[in-house]
PDB file of N, CA and C in Angstrom:
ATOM      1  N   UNK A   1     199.836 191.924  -5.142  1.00  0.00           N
ATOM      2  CA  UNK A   1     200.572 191.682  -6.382  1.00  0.00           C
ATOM      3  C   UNK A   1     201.033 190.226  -6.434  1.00  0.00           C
ATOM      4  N   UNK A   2     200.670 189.353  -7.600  1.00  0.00           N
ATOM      5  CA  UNK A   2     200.792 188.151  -7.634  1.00  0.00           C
ATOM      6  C   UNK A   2     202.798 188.274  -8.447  1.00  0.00           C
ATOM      7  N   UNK A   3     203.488 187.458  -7.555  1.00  0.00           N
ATOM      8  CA  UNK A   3     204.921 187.574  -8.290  1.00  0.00           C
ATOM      9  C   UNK A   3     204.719 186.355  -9.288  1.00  0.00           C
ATOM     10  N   UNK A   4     205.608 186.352 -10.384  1.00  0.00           N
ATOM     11  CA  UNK A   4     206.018 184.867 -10.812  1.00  0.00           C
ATOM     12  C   UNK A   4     207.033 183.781 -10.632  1.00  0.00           C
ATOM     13  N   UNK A   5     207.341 183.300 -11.188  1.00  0.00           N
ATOM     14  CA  UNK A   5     208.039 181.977 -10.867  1.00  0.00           C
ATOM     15  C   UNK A   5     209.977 182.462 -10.918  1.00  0.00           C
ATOM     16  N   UNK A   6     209.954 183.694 -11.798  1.00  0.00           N
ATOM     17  CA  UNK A   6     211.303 184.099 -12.053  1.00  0.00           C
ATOM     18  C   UNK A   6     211.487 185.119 -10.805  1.00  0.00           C
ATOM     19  N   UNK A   7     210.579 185.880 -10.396  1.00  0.00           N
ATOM     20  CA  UNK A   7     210.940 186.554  -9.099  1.00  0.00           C
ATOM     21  C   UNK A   7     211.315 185.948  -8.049  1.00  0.00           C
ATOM     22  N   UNK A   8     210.578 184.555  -7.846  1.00  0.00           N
ATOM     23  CA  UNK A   8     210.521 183.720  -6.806  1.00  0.00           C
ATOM     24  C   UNK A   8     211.911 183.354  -7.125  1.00  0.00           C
ATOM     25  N   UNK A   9     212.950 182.859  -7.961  1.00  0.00           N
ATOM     26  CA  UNK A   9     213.561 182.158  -7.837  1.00  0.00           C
ATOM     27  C   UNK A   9     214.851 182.750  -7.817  1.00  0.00           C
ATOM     28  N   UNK A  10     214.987 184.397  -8.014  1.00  0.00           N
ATOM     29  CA  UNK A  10     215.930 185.284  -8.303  1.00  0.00           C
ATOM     30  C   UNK A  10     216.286 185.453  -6.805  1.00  0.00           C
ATOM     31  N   UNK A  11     216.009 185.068  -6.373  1.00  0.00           N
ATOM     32  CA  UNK A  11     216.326 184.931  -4.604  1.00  0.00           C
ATOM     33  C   UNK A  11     217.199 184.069  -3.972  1.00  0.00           C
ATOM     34  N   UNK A  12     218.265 184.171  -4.108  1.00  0.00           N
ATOM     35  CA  UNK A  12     219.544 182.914  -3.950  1.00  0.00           C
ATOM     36  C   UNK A  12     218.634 181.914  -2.231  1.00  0.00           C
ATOM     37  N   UNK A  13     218.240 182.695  -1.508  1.00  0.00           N
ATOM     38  CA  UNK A  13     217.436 182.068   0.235  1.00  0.00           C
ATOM     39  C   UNK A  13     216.361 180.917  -0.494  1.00  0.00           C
ATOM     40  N   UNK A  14     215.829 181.515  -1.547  1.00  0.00           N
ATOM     41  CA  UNK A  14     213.985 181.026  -2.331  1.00  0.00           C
ATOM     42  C   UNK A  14     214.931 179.653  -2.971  1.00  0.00           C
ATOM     43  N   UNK A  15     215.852 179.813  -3.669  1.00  0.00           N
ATOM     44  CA  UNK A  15     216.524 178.879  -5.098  1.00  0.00           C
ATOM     45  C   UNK A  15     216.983 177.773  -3.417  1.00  0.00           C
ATOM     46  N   UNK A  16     217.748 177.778  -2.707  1.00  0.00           N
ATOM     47  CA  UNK A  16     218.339 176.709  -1.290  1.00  0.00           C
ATOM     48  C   UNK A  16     217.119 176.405  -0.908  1.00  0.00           C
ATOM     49  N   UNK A  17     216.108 177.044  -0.603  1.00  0.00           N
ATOM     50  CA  UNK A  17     214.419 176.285  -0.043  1.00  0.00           C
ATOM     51  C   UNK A  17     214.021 175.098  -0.609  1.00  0.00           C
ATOM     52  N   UNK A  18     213.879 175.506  -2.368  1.00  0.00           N
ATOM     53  CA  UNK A  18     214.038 174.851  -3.659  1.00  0.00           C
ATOM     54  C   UNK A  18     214.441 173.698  -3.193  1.00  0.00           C
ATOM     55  N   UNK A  19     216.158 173.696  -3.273  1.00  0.00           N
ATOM     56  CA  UNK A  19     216.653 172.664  -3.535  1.00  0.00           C
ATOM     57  C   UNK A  19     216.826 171.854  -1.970  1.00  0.00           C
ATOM     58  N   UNK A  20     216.420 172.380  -0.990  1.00  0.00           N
ATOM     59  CA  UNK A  20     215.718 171.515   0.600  1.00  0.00           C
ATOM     60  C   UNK A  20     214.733 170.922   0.258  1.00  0.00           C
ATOM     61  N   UNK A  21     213.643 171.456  -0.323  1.00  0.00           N
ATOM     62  CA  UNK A  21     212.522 170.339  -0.101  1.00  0.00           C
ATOM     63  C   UNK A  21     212.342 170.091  -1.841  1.00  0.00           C
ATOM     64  N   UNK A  22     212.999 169.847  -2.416  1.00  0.00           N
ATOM     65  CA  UNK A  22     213.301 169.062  -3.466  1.00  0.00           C
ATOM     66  C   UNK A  22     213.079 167.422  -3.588  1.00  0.00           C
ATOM     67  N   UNK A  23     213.566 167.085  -2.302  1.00  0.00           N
ATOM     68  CA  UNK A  23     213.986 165.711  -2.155  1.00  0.00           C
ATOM     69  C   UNK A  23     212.926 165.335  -1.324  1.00  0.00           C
ATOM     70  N   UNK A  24     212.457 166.238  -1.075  1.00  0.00           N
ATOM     71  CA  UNK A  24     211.338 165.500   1.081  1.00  0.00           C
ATOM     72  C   UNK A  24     210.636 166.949   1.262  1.00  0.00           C
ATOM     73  N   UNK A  25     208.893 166.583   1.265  1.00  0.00           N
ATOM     74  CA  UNK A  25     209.044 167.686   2.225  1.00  0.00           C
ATOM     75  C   UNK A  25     208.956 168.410   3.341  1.00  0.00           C
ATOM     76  N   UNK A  26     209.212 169.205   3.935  1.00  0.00           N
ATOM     77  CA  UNK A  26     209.552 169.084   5.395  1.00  0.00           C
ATOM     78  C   UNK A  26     208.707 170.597   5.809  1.00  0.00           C
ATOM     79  N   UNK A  27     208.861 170.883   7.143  1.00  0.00           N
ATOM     80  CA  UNK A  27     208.183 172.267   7.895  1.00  0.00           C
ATOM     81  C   UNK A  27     209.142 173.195   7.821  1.00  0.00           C
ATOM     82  N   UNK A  28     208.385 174.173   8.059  1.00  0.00           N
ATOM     83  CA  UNK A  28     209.015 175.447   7.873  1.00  0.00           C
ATOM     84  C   UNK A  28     210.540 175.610   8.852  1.00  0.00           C
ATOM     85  N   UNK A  29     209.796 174.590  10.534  1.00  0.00           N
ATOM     86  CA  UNK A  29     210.828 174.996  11.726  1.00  0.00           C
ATOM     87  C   UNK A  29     212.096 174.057  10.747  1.00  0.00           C
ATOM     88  N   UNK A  30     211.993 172.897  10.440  1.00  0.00           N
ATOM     89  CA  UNK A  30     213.079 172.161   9.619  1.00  0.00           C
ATOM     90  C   UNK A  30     213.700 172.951   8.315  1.00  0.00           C
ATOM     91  N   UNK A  31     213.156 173.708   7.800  1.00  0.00           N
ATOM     92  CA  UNK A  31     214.198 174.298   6.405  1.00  0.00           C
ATOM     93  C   UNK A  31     214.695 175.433   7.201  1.00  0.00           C
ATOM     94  N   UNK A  32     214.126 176.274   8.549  1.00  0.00           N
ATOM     95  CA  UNK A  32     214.545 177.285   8.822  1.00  0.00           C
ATOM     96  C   UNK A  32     215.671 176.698   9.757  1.00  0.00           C
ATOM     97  N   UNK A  33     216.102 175.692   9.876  1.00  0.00           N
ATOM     98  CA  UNK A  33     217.257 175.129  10.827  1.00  0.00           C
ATOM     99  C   UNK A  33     218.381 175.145  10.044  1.00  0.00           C
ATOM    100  N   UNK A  34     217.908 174.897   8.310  1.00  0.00           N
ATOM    101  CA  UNK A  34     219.212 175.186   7.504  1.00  0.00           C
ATOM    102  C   UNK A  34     219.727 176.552   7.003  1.00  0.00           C
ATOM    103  N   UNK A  35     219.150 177.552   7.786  1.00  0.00           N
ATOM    104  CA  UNK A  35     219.713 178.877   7.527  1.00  0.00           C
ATOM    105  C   UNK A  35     219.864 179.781   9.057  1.00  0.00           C
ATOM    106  N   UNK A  36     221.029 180.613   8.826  1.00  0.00           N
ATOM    107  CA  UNK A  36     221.393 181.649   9.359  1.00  0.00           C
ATOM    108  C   UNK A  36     220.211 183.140   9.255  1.00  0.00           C
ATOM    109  N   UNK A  37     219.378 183.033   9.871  1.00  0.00           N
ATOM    110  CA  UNK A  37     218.300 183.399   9.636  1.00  0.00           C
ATOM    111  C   UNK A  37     217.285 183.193  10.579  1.00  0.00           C
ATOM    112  N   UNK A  38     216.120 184.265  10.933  1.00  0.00           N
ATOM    113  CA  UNK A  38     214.855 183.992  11.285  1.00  0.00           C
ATOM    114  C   UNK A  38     213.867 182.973  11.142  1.00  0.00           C
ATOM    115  N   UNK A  39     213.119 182.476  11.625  1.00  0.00           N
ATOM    116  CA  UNK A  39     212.235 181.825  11.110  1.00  0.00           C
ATOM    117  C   UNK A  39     211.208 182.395  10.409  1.00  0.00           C
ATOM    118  N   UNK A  40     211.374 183.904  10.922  1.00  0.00           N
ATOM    119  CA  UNK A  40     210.093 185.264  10.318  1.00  0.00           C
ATOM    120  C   UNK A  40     210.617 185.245   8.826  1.00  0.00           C
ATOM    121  N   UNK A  41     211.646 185.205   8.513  1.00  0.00           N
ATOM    122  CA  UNK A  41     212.138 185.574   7.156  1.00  0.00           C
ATOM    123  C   UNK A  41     212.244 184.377   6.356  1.00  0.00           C
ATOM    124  N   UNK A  42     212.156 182.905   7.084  1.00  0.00           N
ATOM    125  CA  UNK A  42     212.050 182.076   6.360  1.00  0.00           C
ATOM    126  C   UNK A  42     210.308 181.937   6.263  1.00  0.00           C
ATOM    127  N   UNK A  43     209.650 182.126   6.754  1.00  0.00           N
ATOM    128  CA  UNK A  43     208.348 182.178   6.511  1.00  0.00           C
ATOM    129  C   UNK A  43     207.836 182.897   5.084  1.00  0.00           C
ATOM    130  N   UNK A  44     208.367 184.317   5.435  1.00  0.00           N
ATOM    131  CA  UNK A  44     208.468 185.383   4.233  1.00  0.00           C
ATOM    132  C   UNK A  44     208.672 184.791   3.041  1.00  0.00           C
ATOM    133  N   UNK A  45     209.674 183.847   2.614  1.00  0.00           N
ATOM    134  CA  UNK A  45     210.295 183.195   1.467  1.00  0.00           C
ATOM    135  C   UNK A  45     209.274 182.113   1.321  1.00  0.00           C
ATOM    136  N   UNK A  46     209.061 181.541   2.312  1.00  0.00           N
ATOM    137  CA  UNK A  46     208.108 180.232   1.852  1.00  0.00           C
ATOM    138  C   UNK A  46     206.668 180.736   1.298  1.00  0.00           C
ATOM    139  N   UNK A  47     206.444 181.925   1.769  1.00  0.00           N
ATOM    140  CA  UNK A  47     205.205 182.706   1.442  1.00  0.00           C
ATOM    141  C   UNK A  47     204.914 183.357  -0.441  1.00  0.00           C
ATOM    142  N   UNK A  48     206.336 183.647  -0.257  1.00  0.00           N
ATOM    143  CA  UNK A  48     206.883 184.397  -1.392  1.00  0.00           C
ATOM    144  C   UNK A  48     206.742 182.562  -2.761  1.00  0.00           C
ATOM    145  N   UNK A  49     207.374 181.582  -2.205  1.00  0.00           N
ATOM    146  CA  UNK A  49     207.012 180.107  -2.962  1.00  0.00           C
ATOM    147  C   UNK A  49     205.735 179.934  -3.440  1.00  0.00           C
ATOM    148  N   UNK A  50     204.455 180.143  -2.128  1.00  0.00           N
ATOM    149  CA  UNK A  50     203.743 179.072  -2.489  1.00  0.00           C
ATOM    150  C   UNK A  50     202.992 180.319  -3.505  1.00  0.00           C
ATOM    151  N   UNK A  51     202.643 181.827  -3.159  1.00  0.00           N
ATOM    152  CA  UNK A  51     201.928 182.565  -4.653  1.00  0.00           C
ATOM    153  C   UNK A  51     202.771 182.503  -5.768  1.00  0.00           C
ATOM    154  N   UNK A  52     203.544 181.774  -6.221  1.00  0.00           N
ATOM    155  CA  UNK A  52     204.150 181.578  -7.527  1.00  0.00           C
ATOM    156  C   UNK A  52     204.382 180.152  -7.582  1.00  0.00           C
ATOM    157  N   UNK A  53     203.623 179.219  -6.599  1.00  0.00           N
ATOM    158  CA  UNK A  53     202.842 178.021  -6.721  1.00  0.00           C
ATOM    159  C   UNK A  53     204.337 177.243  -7.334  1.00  0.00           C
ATOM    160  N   UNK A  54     205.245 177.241  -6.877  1.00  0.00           N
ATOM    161  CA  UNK A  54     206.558 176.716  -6.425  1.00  0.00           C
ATOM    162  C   UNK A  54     206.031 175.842  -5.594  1.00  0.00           C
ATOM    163  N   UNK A  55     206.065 176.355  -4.234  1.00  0.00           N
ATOM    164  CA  UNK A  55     205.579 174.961  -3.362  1.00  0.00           C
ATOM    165  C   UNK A  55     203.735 175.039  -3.109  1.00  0.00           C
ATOM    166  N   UNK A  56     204.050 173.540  -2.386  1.00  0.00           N
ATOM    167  CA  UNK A  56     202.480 174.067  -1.569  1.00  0.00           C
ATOM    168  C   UNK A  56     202.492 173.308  -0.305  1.00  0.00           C
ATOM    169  N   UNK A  57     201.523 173.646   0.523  1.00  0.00           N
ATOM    170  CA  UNK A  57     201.416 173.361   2.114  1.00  0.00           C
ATOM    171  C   UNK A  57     200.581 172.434   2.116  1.00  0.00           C
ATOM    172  N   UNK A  58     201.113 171.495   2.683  1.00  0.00           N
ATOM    173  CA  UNK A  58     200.834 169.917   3.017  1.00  0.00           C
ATOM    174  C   UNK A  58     200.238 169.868   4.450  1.00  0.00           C
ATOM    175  N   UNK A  59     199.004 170.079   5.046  1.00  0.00           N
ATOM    176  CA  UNK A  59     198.952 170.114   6.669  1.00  0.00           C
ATOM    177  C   UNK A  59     198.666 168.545   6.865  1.00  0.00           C
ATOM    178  N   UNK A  60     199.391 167.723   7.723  1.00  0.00           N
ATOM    179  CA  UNK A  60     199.695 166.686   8.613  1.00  0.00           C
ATOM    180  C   UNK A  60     199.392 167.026   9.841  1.00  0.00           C
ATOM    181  N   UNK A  61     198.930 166.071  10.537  1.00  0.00           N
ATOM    182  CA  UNK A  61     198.131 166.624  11.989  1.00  0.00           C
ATOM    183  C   UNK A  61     198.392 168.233  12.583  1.00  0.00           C
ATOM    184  N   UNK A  62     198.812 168.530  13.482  1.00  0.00           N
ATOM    185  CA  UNK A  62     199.430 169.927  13.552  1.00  0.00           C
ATOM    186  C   UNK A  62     200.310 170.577  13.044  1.00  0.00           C
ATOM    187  N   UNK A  63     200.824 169.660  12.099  1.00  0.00           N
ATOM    188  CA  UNK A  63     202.414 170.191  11.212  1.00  0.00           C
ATOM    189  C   UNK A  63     202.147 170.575  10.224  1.00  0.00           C
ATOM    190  N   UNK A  64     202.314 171.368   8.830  1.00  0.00           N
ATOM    191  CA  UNK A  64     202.312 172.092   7.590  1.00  0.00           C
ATOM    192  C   UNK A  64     203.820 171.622   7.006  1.00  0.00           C
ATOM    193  N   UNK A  65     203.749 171.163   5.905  1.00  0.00           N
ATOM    194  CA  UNK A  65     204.850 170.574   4.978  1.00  0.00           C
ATOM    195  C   UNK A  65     204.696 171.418   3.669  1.00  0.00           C
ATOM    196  N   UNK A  66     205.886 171.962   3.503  1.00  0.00           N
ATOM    197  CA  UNK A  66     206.358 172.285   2.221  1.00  0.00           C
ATOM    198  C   UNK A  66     206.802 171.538   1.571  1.00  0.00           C
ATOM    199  N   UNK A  67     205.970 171.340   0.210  1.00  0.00           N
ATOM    200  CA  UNK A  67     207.087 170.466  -0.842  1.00  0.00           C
ATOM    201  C   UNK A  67     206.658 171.176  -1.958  1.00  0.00           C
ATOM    202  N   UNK A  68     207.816 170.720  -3.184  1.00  0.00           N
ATOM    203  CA  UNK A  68     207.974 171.103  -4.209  1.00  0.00           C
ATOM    204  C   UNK A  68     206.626 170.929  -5.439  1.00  0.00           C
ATOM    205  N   UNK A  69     206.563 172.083  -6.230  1.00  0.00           N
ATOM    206  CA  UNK A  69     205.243 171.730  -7.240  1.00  0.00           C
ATOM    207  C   UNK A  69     206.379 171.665  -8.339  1.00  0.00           C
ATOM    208  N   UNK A  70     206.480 170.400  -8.712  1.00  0.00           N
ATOM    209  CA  UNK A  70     207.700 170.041  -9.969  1.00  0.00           C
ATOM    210  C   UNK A  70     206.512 170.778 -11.084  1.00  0.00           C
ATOM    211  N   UNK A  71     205.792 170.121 -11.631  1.00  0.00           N
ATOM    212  CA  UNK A  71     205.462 170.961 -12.293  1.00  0.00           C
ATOM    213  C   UNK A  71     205.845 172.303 -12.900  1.00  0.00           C
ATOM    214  N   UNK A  72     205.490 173.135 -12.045  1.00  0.00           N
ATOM    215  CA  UNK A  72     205.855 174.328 -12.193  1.00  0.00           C
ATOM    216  C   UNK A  72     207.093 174.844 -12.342  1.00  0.00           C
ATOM    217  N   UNK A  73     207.934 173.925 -11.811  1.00  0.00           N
ATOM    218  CA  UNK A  73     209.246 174.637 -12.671  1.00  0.00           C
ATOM    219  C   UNK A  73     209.849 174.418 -14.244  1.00  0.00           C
ATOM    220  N   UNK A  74     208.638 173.645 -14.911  1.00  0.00           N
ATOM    221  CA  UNK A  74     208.779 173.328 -16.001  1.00  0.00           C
ATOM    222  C   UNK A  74     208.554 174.684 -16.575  1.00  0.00           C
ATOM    223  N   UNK A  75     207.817 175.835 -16.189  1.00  0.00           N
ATOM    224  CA  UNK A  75     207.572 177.196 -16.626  1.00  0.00           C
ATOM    225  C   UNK A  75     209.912 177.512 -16.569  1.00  0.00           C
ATOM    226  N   UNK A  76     210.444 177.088 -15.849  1.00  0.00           N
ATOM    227  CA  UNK A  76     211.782 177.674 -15.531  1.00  0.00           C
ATOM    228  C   UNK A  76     212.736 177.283 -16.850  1.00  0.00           C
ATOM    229  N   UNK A  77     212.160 175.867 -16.847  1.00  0.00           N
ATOM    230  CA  UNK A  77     212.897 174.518 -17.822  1.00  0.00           C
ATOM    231  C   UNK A  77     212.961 174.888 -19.272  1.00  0.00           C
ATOM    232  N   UNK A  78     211.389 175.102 -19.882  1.00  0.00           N
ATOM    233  CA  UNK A  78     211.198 176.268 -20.706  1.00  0.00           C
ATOM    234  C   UNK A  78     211.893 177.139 -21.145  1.00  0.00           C
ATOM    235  N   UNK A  79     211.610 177.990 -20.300  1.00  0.00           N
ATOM    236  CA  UNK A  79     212.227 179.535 -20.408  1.00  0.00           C
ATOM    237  C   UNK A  79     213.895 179.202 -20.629  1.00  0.00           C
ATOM    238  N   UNK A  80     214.737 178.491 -20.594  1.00  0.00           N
ATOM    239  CA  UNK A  80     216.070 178.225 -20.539  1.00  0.00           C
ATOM    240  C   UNK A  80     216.396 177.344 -21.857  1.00  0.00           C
ATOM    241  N   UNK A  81     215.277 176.674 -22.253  1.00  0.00           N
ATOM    242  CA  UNK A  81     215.417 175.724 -23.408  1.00  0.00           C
ATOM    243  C   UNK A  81     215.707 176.717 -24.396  1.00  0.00           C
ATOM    244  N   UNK A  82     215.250 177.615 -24.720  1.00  0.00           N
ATOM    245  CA  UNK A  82     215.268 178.492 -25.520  1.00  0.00           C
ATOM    246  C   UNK A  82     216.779 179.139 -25.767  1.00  0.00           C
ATOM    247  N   UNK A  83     217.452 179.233 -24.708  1.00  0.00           N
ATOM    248  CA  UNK A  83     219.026 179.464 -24.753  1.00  0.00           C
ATOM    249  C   UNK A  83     219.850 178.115 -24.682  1.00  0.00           C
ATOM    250  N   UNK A  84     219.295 176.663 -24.981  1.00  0.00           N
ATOM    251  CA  UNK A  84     220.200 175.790 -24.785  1.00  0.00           C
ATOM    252  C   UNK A  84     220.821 175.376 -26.142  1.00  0.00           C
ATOM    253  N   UNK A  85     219.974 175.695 -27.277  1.00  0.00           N
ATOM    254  CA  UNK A  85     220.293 175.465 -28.324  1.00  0.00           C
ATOM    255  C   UNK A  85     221.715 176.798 -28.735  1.00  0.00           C
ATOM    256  N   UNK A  86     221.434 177.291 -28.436  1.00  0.00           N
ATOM    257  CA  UNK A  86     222.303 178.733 -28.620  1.00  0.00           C
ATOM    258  C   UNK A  86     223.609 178.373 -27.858  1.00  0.00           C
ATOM    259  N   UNK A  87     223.714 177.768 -26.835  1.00  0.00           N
ATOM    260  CA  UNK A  87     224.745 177.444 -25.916  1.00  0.00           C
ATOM    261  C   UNK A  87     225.700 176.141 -26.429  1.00  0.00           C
ATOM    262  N   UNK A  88     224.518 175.581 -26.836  1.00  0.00           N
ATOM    263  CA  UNK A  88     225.580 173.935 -26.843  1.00  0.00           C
ATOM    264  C   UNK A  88     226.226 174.473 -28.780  1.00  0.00           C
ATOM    265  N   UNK A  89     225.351 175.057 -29.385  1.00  0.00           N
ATOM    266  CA  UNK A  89     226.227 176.183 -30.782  1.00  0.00           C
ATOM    267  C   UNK A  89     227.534 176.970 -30.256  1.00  0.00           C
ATOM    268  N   UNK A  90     227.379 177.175 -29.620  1.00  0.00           N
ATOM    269  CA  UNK A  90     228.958 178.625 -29.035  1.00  0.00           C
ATOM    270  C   UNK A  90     229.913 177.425 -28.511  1.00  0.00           C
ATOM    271  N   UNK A  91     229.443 176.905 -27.970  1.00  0.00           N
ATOM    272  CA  UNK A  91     230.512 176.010 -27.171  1.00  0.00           C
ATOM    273  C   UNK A  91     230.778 174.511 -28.097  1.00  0.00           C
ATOM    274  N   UNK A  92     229.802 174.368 -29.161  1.00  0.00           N
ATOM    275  CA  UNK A  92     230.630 173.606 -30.174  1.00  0.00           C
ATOM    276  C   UNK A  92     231.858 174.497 -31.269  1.00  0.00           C
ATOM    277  N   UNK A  93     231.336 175.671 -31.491  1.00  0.00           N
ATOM    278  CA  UNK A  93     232.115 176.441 -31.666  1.00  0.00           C
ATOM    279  C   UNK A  93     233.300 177.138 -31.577  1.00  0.00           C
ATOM    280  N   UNK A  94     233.257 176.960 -30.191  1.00  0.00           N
ATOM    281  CA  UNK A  94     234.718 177.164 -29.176  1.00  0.00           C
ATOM    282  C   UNK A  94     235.774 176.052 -28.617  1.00  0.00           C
ATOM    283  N   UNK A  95     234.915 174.746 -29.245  1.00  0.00           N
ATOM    284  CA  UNK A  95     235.391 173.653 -29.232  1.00  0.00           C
ATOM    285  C   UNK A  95     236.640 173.330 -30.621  1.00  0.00           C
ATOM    286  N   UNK A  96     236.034 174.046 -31.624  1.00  0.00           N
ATOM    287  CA  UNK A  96     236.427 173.931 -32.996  1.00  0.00           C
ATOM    288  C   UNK A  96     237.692 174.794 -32.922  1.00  0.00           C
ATOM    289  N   UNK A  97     237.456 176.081 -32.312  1.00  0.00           N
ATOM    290  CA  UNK A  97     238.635 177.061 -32.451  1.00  0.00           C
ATOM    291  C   UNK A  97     239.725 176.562 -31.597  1.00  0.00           C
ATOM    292  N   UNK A  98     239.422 175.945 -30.274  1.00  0.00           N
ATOM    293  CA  UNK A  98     240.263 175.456 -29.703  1.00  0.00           C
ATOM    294  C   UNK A  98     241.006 174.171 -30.300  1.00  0.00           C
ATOM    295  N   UNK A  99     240.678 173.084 -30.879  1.00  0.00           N
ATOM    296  CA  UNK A  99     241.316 172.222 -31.498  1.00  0.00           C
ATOM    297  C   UNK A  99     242.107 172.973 -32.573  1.00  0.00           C
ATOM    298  N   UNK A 100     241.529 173.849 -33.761  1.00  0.00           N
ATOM    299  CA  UNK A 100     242.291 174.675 -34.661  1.00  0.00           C
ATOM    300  C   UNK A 100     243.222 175.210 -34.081  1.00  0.00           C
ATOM    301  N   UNK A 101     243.585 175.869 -32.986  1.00  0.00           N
ATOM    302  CA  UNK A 101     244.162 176.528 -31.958  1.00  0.00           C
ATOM    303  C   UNK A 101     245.988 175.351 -31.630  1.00  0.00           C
ATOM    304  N   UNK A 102     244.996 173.842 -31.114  1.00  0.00           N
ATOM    305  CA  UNK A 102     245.387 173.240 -30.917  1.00  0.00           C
ATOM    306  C   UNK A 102     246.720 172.662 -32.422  1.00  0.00           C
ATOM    307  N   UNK A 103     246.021 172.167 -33.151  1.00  0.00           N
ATOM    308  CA  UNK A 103     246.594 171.704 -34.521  1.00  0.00           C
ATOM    309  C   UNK A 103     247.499 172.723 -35.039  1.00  0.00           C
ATOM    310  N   UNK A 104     247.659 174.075 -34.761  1.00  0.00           N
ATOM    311  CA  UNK A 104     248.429 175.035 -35.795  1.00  0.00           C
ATOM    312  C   UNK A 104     249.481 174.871 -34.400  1.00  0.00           C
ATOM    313  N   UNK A 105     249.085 174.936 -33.237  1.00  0.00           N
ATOM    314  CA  UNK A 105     250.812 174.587 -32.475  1.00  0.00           C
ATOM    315  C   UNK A 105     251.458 173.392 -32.875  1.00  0.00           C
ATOM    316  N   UNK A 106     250.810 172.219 -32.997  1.00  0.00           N
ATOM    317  CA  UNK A 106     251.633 170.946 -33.068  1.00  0.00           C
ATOM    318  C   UNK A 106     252.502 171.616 -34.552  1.00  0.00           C
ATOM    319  N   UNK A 107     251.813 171.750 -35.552  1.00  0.00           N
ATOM    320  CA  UNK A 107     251.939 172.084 -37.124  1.00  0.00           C
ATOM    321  C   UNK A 107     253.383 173.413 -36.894  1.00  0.00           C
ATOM    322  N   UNK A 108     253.271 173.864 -36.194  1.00  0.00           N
ATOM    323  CA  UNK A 108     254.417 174.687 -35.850  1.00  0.00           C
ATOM    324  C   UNK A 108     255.446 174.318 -34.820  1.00  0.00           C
ATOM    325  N   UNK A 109     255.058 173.212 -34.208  1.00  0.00           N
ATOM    326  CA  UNK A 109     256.470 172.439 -33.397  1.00  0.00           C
ATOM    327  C   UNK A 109     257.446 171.798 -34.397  1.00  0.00           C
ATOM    328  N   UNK A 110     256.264 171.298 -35.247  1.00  0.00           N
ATOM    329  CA  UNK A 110     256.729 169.836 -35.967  1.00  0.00           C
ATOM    330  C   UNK A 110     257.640 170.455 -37.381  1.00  0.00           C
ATOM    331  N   UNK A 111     257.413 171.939 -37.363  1.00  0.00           N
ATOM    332  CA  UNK A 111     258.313 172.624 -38.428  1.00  0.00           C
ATOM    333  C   UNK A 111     259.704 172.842 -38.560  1.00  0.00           C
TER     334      UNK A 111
END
């Protein structure tokens, strides 16, 4: 079963991998040094990355590097754009009630 990019990332362990080799990318024994955890189970997760083509494996002489497929989280970037317009609306919204909010106390001090 091929997962996608939202399964992969619904994984708070998968989303910290993410944002490890975000910047650099590094081996499995190096991201599994930043968790409380197996290296079996960090394998599992990195496995779980690269079929939803999140990352991919970089082999360097005997070493294998995970790094990030930016790309592909543009499938994430997407999927969220779609609620940003809706968001930055509510919260201009709640911006408005709060100043109204604001103005009817002064308007009732000043009475």
């Amino acid at each position: 079963m091929r997962r996608d990019v939202f399964q992969a990332i619904a994984d708070p362990t998968r989303r910290a991998i993410i944002l490890l080799i975000a910047a650099q990318a590094m081996t499995p024994n190096a991201i599994a040094d930043h968790f409380n955890t197996t290296r079996q189970a960090v394998s599992k997760h990195l496995r779980i990355l690269t079929e939803c083509e999140l990352v991919q494996q970089e082999p360097r002489g005997r070493e294998i590097y995970y790094q990030l497929q930016v790309a592909k989280m543009k499938d994430v970037e997407e999927w969220l754009a779609q609620f940003r317009t809706l968001w930055e609306s509510r919260f201009n919204e709640l911006d408005q009630v709060l100043a109204d909010m604001k103005n009817s106390e002064i308007g009732s001090v000043n009475e």
